[in-house]
Protein backbone atom coordinates (compact mmCIF):
# COMPACT_ATOMS: atom_id res chain seq x y z
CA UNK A 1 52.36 240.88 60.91
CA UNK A 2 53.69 240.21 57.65
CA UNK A 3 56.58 242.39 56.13
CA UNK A 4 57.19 243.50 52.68
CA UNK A 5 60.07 241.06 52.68
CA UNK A 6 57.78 238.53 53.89
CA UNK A 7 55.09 238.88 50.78
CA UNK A 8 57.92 239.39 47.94
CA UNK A 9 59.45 236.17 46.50
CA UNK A 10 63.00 235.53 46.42
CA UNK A 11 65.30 236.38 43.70
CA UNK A 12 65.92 232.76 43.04
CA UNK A 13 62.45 231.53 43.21
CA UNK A 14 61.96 234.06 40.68
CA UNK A 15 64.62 233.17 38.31
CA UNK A 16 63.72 229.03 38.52
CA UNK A 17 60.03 230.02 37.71
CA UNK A 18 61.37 232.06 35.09
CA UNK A 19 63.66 229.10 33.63
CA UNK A 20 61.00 226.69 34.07
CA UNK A 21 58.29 228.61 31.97
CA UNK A 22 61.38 229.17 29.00
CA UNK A 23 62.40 225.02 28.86
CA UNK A 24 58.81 223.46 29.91
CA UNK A 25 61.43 221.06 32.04
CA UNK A 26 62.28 221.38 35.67
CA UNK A 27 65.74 219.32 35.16
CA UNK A 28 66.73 221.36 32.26
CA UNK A 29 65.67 224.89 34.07
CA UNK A 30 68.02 223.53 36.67
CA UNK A 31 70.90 222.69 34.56
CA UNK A 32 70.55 226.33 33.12
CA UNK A 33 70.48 227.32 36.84
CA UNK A 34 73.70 224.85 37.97
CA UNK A 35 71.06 224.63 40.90
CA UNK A 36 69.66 220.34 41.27
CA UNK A 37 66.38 219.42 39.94
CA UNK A 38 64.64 219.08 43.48
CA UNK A 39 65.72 222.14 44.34
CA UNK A 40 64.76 224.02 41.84
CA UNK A 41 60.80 222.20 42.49
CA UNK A 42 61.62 223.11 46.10
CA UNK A 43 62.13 226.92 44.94
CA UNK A 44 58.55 226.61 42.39
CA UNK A 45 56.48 224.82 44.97
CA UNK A 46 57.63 228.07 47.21
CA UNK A 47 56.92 230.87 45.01
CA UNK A 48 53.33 229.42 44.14
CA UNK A 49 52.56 228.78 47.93
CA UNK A 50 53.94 232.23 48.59
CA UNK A 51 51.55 234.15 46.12
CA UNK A 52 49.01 231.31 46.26
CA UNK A 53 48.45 230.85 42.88
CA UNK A 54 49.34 227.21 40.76
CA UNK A 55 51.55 228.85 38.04
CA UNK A 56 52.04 225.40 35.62
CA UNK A 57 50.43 222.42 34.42
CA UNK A 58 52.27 219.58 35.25
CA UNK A 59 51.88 216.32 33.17
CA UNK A 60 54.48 213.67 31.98
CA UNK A 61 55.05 215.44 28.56
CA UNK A 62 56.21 218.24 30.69
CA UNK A 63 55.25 221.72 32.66
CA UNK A 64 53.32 224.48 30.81
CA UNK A 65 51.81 227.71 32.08
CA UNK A 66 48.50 228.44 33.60
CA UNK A 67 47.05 231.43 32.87
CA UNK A 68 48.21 233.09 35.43
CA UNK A 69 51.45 231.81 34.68
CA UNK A 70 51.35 233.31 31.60
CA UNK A 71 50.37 236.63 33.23
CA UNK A 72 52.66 236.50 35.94
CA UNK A 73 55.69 235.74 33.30
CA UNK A 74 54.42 238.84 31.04
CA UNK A 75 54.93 241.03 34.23
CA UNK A 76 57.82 240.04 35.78
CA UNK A 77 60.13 239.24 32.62
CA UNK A 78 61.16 243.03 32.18
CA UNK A 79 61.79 244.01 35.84
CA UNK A 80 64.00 240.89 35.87
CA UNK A 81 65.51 241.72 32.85
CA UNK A 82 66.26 244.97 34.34
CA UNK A 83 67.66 243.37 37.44
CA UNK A 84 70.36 241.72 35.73
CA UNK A 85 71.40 243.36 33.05
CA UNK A 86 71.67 246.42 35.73
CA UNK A 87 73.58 243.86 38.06
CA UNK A 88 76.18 242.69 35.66
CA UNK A 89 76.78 246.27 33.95
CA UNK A 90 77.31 248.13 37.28
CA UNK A 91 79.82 245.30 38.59
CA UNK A 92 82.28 245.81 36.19
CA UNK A 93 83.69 248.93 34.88
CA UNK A 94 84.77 248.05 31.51
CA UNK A 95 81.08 246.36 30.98
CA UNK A 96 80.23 249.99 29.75
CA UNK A 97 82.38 250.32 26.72
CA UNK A 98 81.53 247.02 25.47
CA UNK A 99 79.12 246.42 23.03
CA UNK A 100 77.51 242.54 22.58
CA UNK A 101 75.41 242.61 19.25
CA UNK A 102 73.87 239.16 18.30
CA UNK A 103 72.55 238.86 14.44
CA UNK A 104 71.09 236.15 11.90
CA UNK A 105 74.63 234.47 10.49
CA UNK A 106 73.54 235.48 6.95
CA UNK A 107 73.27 239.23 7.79
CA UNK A 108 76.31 239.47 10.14
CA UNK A 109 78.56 238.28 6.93
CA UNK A 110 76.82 240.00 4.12
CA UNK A 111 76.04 243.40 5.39
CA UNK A 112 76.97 244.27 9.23
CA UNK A 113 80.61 242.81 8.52
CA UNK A 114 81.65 244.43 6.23
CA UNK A 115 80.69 247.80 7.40
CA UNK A 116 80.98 247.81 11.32
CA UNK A 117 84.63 248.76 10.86
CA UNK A 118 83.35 252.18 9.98
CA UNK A 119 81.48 251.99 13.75
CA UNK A 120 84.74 251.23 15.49
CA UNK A 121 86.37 253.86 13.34
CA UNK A 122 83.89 256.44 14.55
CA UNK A 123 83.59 254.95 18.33
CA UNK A 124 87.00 253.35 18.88
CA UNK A 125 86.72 253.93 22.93
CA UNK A 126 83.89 251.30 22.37
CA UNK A 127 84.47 247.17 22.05
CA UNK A 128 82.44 244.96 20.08
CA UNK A 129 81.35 241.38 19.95
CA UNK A 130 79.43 240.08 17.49
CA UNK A 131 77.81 236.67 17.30
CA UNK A 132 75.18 234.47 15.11
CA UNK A 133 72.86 232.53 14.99
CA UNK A 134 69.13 232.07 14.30
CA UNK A 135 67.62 231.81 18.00
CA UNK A 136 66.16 234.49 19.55
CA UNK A 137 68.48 234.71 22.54
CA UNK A 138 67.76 235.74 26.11
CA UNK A 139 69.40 238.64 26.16
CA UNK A 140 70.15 238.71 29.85
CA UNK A 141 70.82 235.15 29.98
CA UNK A 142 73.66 235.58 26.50
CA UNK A 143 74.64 239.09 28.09
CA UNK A 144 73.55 240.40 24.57
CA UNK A 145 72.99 244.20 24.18
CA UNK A 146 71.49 245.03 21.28
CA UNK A 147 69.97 242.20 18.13
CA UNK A 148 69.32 242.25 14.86
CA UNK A 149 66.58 239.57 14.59
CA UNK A 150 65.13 238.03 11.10
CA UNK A 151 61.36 237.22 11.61
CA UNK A 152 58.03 238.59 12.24
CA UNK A 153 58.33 241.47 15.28
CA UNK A 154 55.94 239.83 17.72
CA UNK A 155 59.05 240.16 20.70
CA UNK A 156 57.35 241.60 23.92
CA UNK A 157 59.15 243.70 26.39
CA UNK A 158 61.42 245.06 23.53
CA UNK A 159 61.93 248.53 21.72
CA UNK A 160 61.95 247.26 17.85
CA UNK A 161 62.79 249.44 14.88
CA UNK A 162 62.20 247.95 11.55
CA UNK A 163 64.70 248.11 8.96
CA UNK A 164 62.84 249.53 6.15
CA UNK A 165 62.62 249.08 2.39
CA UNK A 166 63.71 245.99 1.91
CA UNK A 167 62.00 243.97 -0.54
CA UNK A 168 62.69 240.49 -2.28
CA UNK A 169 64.08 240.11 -6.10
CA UNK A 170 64.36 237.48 -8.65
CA UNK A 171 68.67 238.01 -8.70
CA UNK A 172 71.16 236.07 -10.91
CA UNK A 173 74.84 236.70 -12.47
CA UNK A 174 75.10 238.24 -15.80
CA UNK A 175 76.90 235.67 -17.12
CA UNK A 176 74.46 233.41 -16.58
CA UNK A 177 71.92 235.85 -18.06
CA UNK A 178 74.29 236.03 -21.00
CA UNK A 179 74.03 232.35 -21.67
CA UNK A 180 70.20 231.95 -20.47
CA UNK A 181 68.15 235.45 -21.29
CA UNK A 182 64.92 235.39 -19.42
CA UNK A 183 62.45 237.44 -22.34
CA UNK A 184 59.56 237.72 -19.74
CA UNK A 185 58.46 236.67 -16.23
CA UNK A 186 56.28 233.38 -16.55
CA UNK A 187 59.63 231.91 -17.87
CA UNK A 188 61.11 231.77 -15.19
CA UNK A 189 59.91 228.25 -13.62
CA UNK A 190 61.81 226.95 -17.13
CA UNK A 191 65.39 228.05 -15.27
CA UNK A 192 67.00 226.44 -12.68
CA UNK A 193 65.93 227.95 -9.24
CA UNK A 194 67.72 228.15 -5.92
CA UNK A 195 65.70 227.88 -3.24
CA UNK A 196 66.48 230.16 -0.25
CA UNK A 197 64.79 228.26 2.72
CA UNK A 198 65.17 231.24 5.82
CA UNK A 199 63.48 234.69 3.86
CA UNK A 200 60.37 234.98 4.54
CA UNK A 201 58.98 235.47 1.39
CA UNK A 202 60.02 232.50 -1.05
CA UNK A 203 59.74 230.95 -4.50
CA UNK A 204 56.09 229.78 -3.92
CA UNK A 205 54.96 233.26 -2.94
CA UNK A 206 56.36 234.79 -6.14
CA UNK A 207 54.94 232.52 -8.23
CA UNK A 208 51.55 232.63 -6.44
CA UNK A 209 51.68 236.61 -6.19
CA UNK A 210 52.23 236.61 -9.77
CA UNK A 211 49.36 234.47 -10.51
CA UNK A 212 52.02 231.87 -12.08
CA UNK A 213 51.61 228.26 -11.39
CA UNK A 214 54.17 226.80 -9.09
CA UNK A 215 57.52 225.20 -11.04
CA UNK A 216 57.24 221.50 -11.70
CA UNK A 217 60.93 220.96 -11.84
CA UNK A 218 62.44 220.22 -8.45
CA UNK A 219 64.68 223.15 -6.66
CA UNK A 220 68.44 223.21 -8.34
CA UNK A 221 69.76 223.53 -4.60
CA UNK A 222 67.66 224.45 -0.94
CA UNK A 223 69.84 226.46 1.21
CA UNK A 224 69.20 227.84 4.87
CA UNK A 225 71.69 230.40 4.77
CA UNK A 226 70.94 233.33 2.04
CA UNK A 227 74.53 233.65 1.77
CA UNK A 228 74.60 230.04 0.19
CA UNK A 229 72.01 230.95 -2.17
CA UNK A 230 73.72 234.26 -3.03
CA UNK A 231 77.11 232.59 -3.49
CA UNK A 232 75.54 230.02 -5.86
CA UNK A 233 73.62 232.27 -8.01
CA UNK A 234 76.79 234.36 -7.88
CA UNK A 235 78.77 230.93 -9.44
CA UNK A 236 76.58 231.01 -12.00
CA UNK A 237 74.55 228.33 -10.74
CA UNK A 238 70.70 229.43 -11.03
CA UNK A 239 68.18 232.11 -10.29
CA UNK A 240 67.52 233.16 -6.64
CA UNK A 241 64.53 235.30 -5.20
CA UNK A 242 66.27 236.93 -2.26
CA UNK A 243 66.40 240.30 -0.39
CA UNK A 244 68.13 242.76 -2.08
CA UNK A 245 69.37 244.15 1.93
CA UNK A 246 71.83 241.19 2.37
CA UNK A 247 72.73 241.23 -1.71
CA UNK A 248 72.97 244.89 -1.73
CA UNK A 249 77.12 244.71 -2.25
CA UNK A 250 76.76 242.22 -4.98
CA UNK A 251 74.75 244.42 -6.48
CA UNK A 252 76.80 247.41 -6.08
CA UNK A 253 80.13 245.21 -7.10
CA UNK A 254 77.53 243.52 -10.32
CA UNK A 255 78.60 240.15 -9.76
CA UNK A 256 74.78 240.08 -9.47
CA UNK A 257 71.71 241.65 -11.09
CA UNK A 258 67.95 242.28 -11.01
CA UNK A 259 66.29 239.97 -13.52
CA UNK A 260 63.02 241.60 -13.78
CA UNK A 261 61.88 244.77 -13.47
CA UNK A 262 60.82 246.69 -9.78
CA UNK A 263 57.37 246.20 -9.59
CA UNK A 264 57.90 242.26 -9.61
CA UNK A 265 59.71 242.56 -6.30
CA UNK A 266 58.00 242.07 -3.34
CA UNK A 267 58.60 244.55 0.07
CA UNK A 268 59.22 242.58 2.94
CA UNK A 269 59.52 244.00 6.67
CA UNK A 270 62.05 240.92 7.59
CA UNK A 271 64.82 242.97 9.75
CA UNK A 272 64.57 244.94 12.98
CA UNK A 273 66.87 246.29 15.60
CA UNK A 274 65.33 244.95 18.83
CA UNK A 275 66.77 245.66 22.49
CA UNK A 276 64.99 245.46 26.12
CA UNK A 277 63.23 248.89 26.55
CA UNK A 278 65.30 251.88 28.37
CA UNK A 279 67.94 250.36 26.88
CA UNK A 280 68.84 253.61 24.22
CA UNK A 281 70.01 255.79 27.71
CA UNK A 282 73.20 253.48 27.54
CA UNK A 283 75.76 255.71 25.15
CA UNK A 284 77.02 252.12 23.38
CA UNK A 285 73.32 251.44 22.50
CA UNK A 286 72.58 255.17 21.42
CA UNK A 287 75.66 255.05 19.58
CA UNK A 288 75.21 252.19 17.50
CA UNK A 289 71.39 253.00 16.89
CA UNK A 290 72.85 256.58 15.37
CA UNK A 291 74.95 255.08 13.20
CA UNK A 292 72.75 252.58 12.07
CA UNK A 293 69.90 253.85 11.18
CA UNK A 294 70.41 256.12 8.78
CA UNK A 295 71.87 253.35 6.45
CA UNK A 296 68.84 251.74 6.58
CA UNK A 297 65.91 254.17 6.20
C-alpha cells in the first residue's frame, strides 16, 4: 500500500526539476546544483515517473516545459520558496537581523544610497546588504530578502507595491540652458540628446506622444545606466528625458532642471518593492517597508 512518503517527490528531485525549467539545460541546472549532469536526468526521469506526467520537451536546442510543466512549476515554486528561505533563516540566529536588499545599479546609487543611512539610523540592531544589478534574481537561490525591481510587474508568487508618481522629464543643466534656451517643445530634436537606453519610456515615445517627428540627428551619447545619462546632462553635455525618481537630488541640489513644463512629462509606473508573499511578518521586512513607503507615495 503506498505511503504518503511513497507518492511525494523528493526534495532534490524537486529542486533539479526546478533548476532545469529556470536554465532550459540539464548540465547547467546541475552545475547550479554542484550535483553531475546524469544525475540530475536520473533525479527528472524520477520525479516524472513518480507523478506520471512528461514535464519537458526535450530537443537538441534544449529542454522546455510542457504544459503541465508549466503548471506544475506555477504550483510548486512558492512552497519551495518557502522551504528554503524558512530553512536557511531558522538555522542561523543572526539570519534574523540581517537584511539582503537587491536593486537596479542606477537606483541603488542615485536614490536608496544616499538615504538608507537614515534606515540604519532608525533600525541600527538591523544589518544590511545591498547589491545591483539588472536580473531579476532568485531570491532563494541569491538569499535576497526584499527587491526593488525596474520593469513591468508581471513577477508571480510575489507581494509588489508600486512606487508611485514617478513620471519621465525632458532634464538638462542650467548652464547649458543658459547657452542653448529651448523657446518651445518641437525644438527640441535641434539639441543634442542623450539617450537613456534602460527607462522604460524613451526619446521615441516623447516625440511620438507629442505628435513630433522623431530627431534625424543621431543620439549625442546611448547610455544603459540612467546615472550615465544624468551625469552627462549634469556636465553640460545634452538634454536627457529621464525619471525625475532617480534625478530627484539633482533637482533638489539644481545642478539640473525641468526644461518644459509638467504636462509634457509622462507618468511611468517603472519601480516596485517586490518580495515572496508572507514575507512582511518578518520585522526586517516590515521595517524597511515602513520606512519606505512613505517617501514614495
Amino acid at each position: 500500500m503506498n505511503t504518503l512518503t511513497d507518492s511525494f517527490p523528493s526534495f532534490k528531485s524537486l529542486r533539479v526539476f526546478q533548476e532545469v525549467a529556470h536554465f532550459g539545460n540539464v548540465a547547467r541546472a546541475a552545475e547550479e546544483l554542484s550535483i553531475t549532469p546524469s544525475a540530475a536526468s536520473h533525479q527528472l526521469a524520477k520525479l516524472e515517473n513518480q507523478i506520471g506526467c512528461i514535464l519537458f520537451n526535450r530537443s537538441a536546442k534544449g529542454m522546455c516545459l510542457t504544459m503541465a510543466g508549466e503548471r506544475y512549476l506555477k504550483e510548486i515554486s512558492p512552497l519551495l520558496q518557502g522551504i528554503s528561505q524558512s530553512t536557511s533563516r531558522i538555522s542561523n540566529q543572526k539570519e534574523r537581523s540581517a537584511l539582503r536588499i537587491h536593486c537596479a545599479p542606477s537606483f541603488g546609487l542615485l536614490w536608496l544610497l544616499p538615504r538608507i543611512h537614515t534606515f540604519r539610523e532608525k533600525y541600527p540592531e538591523l544589518e544590511v546588504t545591498l547589491s545591483c544589478s539588472y536580473e531579476n534574481l532568485s531570491f532563494s537561490r541569491a538569499n535576497i530578502d526584499i527587491a526593488i525591481r525596474h520593469g513591468f510587474p508581471d513577477w508571480q508568487s510575489f507581494e509588489i507595491k508600486t512606487i508611485r508618481n514617478e513620471k519621465m522629464s525632458v532634464l538638462a543643466s542650467p548652464d547649458y540652458l543658459k547657452k542653448h534656451p529651448v523657446n518651445h517643445y518641437s525644438e527640441l530634436s535641434t539639441h543634442p540628446l542623450i539617450l537613456s537606453e534602460s527607462p522604460l519610456i524613451k526619446w521615441p515615445q516623447w516625440f511620438a506622444q507629442n505628435q513630433l517627428p522623431q530627431p534625424e540627428e543621431d543620439w549625442l551619447f546611448r547610455f544603459d545606466r540612467s546615472y550615465m545619462s544624468l551625469e552627462a546632462a549634469m556636465l553640460g553635455y545634452g538634454l536627457i528625458f529621464e525619471s525625475e525618481l532617480l534625478a530627484e537630488d539633482y533637482l533638489q541640489r539644481g545642478t539640473l532642471v525641468r526644461v518644459l513644463e509638467p504636462e509634457l512629462s509622462i507618468p511611468v509606473s517603472a519601480h516596485h518593492i517586490v518580495y515572496p508573499r508572507g514575507f512582511s511578518v518578518y520585522p526586517r521586512i516590515k521595517h524597511f517597508l515602513d520606512w519606505m513607503m512613505p517617501m514614495l507615495r
